[in-house]
C-alpha atoms as a PDB file:
ATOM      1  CA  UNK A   1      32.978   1.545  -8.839  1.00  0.00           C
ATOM      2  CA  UNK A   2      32.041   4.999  -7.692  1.00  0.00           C
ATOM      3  CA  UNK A   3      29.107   5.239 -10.005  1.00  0.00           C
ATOM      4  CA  UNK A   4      27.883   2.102  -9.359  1.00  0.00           C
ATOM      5  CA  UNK A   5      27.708   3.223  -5.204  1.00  0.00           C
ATOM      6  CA  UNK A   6      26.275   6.754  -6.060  1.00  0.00           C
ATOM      7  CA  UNK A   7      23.115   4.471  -7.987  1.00  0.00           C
ATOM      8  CA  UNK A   8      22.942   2.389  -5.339  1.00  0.00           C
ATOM      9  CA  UNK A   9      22.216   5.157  -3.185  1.00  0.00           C
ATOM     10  CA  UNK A  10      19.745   6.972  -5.139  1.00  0.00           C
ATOM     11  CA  UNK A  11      18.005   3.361  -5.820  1.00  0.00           C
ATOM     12  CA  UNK A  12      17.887   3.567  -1.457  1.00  0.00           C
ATOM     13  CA  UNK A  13      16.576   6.734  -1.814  1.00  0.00           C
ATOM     14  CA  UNK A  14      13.857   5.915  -4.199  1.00  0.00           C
ATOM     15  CA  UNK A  15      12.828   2.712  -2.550  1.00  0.00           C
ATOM     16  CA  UNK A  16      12.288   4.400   0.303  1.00  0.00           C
ATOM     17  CA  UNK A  17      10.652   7.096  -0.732  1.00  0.00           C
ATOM     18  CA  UNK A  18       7.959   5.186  -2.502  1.00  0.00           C
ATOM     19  CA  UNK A  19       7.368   3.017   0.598  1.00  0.00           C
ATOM     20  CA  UNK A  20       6.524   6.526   3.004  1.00  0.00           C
ATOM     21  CA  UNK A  21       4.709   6.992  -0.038  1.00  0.00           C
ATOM     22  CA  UNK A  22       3.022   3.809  -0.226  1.00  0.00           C
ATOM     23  CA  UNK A  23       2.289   3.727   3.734  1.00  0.00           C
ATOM     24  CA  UNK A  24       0.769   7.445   3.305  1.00  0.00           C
ATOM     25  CA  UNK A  25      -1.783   5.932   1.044  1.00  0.00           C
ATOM     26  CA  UNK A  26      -2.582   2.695   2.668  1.00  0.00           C
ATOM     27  CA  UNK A  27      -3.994   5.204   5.907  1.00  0.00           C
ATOM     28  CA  UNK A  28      -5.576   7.598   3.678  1.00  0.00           C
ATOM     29  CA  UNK A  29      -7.076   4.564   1.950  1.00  0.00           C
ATOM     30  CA  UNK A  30      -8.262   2.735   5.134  1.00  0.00           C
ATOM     31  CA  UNK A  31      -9.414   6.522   6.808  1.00  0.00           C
ATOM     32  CA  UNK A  32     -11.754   6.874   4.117  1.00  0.00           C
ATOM     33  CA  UNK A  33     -13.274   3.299   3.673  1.00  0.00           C
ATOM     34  CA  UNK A  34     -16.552   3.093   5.145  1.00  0.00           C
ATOM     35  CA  UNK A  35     -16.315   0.172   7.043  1.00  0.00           C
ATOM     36  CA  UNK A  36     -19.755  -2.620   6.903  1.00  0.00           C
ATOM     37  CA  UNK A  37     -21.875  -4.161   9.404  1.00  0.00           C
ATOM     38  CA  UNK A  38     -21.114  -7.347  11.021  1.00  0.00           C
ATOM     39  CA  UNK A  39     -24.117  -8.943   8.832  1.00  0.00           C
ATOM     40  CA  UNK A  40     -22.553  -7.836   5.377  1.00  0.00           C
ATOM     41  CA  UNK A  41     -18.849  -9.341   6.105  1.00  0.00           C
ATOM     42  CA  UNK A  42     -20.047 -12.607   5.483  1.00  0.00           C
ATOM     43  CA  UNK A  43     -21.727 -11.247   1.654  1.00  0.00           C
ATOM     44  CA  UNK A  44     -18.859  -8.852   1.148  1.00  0.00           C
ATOM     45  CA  UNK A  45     -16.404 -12.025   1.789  1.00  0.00           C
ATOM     46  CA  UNK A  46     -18.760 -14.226  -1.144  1.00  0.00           C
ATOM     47  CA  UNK A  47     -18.535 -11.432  -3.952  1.00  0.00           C
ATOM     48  CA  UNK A  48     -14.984 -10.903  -3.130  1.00  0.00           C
ATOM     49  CA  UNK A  49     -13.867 -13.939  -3.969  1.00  0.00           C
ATOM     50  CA  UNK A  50     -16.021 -14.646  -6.689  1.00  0.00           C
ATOM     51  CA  UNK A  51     -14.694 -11.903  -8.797  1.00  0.00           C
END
């Protein structure tokens, strides 16, 4: 049983790790996306879900 505890741990560990991970990207990502016009949402929207 101890093993099992000690994996469940590092599995905690990992998890969250990859989320700070994950959440450091997501702001990088959106910091660096240019962001479009009000008059190109409405094109942007079209070819986004026609892909």
């Amino acid at each position: 049983m101890r093993g099992l505890g000690r994996h469940a741990t590092q599995l905690e560990l990992d998890i969250n790790s990859m989320t700070e991970a994950f959440a450091v990207f997501v702001q990088l990502w959106f910091a660096h996306t240019p962001s479009i016009g009000e008059n190109e949402k409405d094109a942007a929207r079209r070819e986004a879900w026609n892909q």
